[in-house]
PDB file of N, CA and C in Angstrom:
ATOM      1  N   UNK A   1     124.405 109.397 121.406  1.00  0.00           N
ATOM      2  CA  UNK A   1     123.413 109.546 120.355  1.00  0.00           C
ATOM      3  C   UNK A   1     122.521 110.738 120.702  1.00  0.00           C
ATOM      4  N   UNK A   2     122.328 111.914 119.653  1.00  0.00           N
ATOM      5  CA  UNK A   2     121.198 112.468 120.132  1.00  0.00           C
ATOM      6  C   UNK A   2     120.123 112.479 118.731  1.00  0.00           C
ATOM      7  N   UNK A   3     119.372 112.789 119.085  1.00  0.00           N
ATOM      8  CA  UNK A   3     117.867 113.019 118.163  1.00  0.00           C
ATOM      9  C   UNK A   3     117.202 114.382 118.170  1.00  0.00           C
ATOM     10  N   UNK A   4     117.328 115.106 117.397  1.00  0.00           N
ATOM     11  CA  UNK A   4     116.586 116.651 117.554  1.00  0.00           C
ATOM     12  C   UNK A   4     116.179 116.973 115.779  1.00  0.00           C
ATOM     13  N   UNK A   5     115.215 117.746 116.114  1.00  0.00           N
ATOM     14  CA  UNK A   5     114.540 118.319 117.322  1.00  0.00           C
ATOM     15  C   UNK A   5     113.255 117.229 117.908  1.00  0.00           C
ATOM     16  N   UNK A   6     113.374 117.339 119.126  1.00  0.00           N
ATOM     17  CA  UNK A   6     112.143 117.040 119.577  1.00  0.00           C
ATOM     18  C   UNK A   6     111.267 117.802 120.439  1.00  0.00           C
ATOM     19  N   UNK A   7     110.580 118.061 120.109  1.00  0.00           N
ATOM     20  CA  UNK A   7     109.238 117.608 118.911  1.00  0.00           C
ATOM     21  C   UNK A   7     109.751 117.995 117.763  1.00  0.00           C
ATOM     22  N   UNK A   8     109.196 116.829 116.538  1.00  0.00           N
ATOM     23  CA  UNK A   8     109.044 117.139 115.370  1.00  0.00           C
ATOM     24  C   UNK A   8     108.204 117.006 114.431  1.00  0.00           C
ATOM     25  N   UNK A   9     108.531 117.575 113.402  1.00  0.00           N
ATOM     26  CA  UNK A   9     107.439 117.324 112.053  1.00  0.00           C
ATOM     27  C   UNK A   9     107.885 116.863 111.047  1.00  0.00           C
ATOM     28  N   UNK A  10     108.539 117.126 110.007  1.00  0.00           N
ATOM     29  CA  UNK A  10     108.648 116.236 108.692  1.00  0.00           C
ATOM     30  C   UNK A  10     109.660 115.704 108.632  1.00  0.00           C
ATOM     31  N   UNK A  11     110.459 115.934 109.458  1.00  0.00           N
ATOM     32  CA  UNK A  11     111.815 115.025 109.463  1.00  0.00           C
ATOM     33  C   UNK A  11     112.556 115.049 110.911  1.00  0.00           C
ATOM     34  N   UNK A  12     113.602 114.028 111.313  1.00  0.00           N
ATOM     35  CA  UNK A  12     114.388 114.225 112.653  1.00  0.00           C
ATOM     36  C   UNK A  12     115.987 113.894 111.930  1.00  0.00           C
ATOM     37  N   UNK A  13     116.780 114.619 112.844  1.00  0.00           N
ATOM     38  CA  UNK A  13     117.687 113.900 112.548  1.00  0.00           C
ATOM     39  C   UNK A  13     118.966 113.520 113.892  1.00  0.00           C
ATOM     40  N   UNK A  14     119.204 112.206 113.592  1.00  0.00           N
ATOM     41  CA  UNK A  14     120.299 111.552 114.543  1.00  0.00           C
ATOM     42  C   UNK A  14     121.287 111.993 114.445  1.00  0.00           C
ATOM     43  N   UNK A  15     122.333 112.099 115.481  1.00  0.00           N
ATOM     44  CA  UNK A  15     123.912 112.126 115.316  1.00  0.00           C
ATOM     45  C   UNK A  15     124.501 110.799 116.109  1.00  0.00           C
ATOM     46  N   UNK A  16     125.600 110.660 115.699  1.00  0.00           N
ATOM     47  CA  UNK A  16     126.196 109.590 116.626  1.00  0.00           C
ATOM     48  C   UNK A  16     127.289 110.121 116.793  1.00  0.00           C
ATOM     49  N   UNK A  17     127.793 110.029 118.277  1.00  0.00           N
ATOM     50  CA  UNK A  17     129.016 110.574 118.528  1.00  0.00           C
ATOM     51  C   UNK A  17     130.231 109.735 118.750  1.00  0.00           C
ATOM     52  N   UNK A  18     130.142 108.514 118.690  1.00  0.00           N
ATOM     53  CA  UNK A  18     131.189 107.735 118.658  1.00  0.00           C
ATOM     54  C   UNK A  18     131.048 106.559 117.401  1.00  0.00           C
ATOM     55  N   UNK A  19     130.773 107.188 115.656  1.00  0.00           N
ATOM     56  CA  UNK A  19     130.747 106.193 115.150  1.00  0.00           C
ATOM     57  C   UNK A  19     131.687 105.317 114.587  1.00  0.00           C
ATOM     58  N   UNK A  20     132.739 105.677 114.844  1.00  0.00           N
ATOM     59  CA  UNK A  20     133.930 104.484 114.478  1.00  0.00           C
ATOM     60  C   UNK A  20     133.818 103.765 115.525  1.00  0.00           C
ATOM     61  N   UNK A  21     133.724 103.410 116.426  1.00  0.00           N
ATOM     62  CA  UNK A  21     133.792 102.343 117.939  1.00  0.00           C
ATOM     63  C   UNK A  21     132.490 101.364 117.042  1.00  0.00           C
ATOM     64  N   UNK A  22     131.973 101.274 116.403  1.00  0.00           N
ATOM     65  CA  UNK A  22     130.780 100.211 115.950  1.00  0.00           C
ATOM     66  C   UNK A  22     130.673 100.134 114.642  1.00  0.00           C
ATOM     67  N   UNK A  23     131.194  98.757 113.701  1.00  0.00           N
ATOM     68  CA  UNK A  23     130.791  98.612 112.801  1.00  0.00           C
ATOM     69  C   UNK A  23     129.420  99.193 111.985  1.00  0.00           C
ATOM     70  N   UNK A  24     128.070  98.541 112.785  1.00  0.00           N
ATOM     71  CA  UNK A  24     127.324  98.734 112.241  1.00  0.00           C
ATOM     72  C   UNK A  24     125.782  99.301 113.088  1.00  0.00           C
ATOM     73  N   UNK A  25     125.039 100.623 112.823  1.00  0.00           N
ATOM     74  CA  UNK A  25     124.446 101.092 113.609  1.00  0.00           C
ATOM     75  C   UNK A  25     123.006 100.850 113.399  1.00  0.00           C
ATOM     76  N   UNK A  26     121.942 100.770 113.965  1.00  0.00           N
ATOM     77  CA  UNK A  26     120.444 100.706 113.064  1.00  0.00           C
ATOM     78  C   UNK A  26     119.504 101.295 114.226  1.00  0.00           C
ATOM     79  N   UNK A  27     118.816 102.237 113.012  1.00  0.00           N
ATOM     80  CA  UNK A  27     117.572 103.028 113.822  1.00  0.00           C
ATOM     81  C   UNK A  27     116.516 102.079 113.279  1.00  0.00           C
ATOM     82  N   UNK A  28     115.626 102.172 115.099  1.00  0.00           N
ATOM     83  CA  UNK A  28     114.290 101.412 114.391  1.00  0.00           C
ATOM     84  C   UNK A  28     113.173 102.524 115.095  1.00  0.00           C
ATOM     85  N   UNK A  29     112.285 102.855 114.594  1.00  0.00           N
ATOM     86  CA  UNK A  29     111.301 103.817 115.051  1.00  0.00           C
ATOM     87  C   UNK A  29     109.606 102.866 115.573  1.00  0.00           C
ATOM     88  N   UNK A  30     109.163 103.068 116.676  1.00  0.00           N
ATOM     89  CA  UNK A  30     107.980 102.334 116.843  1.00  0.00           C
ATOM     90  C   UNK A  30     106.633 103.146 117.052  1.00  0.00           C
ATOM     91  N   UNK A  31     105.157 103.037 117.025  1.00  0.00           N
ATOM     92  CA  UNK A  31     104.343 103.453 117.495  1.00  0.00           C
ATOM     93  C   UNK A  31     103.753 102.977 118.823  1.00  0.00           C
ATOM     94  N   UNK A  32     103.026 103.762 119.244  1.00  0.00           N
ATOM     95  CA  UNK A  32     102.595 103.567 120.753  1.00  0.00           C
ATOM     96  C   UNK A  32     102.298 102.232 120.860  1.00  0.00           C
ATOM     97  N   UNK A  33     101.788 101.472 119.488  1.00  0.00           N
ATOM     98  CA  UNK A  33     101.215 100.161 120.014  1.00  0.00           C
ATOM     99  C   UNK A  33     102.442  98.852 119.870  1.00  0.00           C
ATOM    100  N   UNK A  34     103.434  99.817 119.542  1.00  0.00           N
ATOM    101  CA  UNK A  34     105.079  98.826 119.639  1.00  0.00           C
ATOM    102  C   UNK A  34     105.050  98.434 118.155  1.00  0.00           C
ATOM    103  N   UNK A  35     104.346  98.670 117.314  1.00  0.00           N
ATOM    104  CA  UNK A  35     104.174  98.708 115.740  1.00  0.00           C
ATOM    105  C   UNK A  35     105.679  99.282 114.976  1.00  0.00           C
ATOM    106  N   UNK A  36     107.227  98.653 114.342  1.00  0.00           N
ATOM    107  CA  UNK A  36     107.664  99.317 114.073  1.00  0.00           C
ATOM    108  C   UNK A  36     107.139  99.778 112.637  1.00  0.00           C
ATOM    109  N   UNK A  37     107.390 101.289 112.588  1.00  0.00           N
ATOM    110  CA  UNK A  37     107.189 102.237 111.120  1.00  0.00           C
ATOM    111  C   UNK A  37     108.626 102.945 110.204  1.00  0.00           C
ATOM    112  N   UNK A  38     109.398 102.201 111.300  1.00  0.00           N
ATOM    113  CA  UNK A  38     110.353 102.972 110.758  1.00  0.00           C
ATOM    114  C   UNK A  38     111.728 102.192 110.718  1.00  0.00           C
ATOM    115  N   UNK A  39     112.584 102.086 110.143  1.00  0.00           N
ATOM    116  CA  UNK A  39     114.195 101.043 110.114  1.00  0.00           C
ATOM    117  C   UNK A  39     115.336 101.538 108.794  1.00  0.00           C
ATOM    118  N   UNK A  40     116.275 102.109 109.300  1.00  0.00           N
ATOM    119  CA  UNK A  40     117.353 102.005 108.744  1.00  0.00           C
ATOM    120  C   UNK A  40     118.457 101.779 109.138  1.00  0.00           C
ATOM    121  N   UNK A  41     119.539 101.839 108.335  1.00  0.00           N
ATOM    122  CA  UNK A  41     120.622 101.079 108.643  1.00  0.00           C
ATOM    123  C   UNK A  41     121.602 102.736 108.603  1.00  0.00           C
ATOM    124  N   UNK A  42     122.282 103.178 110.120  1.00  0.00           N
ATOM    125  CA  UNK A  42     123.502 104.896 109.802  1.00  0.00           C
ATOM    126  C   UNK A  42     124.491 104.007 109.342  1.00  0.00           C
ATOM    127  N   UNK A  43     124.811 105.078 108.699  1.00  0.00           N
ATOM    128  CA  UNK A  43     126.021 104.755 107.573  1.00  0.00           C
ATOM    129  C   UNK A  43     126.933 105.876 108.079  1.00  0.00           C
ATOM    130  N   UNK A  44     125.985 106.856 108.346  1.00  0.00           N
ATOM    131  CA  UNK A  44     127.201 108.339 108.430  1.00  0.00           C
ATOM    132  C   UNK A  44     127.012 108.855 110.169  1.00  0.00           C
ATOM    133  N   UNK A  45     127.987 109.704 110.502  1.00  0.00           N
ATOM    134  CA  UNK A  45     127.511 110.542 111.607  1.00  0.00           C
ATOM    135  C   UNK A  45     126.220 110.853 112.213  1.00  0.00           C
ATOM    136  N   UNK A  46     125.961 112.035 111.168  1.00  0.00           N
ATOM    137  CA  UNK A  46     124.620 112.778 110.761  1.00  0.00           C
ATOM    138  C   UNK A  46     123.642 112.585 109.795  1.00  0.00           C
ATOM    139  N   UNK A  47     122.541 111.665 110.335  1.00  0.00           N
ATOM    140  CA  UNK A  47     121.872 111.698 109.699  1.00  0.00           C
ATOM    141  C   UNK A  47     120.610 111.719 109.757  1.00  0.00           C
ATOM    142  N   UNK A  48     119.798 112.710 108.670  1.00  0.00           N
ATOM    143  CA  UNK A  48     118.074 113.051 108.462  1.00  0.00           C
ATOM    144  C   UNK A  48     117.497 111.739 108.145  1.00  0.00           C
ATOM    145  N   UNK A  49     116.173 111.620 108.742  1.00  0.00           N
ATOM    146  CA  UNK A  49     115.255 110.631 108.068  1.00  0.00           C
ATOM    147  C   UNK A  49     113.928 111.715 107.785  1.00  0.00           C
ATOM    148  N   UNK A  50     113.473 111.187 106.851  1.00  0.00           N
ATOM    149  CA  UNK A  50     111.612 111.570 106.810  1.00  0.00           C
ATOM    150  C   UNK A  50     110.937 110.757 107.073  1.00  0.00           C
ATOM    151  N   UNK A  51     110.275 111.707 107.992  1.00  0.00           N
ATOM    152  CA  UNK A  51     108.803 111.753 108.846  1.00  0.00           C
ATOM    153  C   UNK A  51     107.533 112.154 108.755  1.00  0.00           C
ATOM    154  N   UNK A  52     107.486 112.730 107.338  1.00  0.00           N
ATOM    155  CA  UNK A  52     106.167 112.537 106.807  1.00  0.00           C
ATOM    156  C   UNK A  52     105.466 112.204 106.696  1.00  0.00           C
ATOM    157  N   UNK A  53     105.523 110.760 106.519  1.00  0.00           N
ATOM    158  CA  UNK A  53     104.339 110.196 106.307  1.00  0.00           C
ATOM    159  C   UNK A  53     103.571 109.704 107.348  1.00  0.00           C
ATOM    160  N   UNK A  54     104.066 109.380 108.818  1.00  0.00           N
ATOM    161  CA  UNK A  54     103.545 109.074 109.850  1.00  0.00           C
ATOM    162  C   UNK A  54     102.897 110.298 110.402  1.00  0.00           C
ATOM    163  N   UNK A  55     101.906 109.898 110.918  1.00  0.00           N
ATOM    164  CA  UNK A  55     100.721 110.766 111.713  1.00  0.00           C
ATOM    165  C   UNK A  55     100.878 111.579 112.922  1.00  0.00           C
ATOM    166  N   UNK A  56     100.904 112.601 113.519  1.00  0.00           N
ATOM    167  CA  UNK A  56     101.326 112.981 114.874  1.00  0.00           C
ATOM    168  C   UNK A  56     100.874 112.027 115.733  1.00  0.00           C
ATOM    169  N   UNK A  57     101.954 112.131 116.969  1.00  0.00           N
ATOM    170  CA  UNK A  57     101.654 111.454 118.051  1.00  0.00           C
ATOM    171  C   UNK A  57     103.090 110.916 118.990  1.00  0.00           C
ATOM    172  N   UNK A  58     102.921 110.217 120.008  1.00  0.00           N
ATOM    173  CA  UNK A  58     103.937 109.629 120.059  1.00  0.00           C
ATOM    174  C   UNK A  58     104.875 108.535 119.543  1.00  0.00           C
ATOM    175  N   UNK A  59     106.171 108.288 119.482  1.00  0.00           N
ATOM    176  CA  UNK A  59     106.782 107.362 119.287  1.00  0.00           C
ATOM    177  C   UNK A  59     108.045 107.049 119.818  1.00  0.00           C
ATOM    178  N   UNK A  60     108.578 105.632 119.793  1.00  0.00           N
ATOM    179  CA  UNK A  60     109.992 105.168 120.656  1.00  0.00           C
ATOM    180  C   UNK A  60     110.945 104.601 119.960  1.00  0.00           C
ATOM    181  N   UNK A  61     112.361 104.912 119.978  1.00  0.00           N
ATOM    182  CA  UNK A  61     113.460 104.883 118.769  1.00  0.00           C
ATOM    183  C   UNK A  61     114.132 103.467 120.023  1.00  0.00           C
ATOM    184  N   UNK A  62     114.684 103.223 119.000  1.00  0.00           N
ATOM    185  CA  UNK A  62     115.709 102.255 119.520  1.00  0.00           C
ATOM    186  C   UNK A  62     116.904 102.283 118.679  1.00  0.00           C
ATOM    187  N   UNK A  63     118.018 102.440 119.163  1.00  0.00           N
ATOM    188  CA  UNK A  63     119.840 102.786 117.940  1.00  0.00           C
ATOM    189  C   UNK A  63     120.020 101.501 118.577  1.00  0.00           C
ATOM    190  N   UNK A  64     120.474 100.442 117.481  1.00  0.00           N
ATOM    191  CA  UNK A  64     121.406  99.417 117.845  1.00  0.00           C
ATOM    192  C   UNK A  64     122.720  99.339 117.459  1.00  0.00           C
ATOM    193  N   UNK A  65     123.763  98.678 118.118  1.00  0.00           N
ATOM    194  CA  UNK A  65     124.959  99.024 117.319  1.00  0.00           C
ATOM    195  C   UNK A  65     125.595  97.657 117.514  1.00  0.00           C
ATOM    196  N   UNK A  66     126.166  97.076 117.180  1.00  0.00           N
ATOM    197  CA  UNK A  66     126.687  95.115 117.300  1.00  0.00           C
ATOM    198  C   UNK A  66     125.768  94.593 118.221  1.00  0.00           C
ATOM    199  N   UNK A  67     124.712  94.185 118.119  1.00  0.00           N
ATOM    200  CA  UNK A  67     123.316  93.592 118.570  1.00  0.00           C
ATOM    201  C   UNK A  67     123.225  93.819 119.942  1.00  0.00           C
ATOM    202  N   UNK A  68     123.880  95.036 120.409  1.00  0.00           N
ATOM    203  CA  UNK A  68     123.046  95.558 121.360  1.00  0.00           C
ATOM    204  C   UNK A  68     122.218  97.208 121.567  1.00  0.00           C
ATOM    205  N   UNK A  69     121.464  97.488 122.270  1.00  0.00           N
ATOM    206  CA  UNK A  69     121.011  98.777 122.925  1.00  0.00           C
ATOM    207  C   UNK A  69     122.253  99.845 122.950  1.00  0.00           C
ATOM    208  N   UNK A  70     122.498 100.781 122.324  1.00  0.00           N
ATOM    209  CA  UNK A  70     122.999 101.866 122.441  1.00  0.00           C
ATOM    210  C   UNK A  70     122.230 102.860 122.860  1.00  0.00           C
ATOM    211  N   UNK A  71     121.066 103.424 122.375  1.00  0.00           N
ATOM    212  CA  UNK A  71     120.134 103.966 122.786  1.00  0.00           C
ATOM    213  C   UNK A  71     118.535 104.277 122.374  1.00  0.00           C
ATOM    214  N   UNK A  72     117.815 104.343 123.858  1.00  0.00           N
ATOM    215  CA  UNK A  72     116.206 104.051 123.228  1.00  0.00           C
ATOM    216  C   UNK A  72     115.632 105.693 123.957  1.00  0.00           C
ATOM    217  N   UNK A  73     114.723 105.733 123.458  1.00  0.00           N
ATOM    218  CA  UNK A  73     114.126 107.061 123.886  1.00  0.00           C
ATOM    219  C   UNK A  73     112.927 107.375 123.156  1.00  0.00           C
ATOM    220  N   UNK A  74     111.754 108.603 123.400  1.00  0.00           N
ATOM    221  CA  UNK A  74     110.426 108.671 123.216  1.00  0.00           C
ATOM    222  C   UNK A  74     110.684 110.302 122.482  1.00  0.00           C
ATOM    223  N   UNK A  75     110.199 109.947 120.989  1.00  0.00           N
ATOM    224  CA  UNK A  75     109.640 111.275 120.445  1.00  0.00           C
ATOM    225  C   UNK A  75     108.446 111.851 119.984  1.00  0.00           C
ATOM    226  N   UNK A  76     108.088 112.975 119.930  1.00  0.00           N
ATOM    227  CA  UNK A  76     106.711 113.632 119.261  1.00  0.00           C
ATOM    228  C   UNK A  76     106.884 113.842 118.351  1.00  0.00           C
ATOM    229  N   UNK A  77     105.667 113.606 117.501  1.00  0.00           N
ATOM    230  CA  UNK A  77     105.127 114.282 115.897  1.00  0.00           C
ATOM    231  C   UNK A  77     104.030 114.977 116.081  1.00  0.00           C
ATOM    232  N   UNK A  78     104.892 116.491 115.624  1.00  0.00           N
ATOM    233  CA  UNK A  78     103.629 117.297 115.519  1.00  0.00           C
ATOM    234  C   UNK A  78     103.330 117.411 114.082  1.00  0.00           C
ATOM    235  N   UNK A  79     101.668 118.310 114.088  1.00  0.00           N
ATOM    236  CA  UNK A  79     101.750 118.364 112.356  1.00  0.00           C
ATOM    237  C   UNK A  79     102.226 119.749 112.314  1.00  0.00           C
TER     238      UNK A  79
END
């Protein structure tokens, strides 16, 4: 899985590099205070989300893929 760019601003976008090996994939996005702001369900390879509307600062992704951890990691929002 990667996530770029990081740092970002109005949008990020994921890739997954092995998405046939997993039915089903889900980004969840959190704030510092573990608040999630963010959840969808990849459907495709490559894909953009918007990030607009959340405020700069930090935040922590979590990719799940058949109810486990594929991958977690920490991004910036700049304005």
């Amino acid at each position: 899985v990667t996530v770029y760019p990081n740092p970002f601003s109005s949008s990020a976008t994921i890739r997954l590099n092995e998405m046939n090996q997993i039915d089903k994939y889900e980004l969840r996005l959190y704030n510092v205070l573990g608040a999630e702001v963010l959840y969808t369900i990849l459907t495709r390879q490559i894909s953009t989300f918007d990030t607009g509307n959340l405020p700069a600062g930090v935040y922590f992704y979590r990719v799940t893929g058949t109810d486990k951890t594929i991958q977690s990691g920490k991004l910036i929002r700049i304005m």
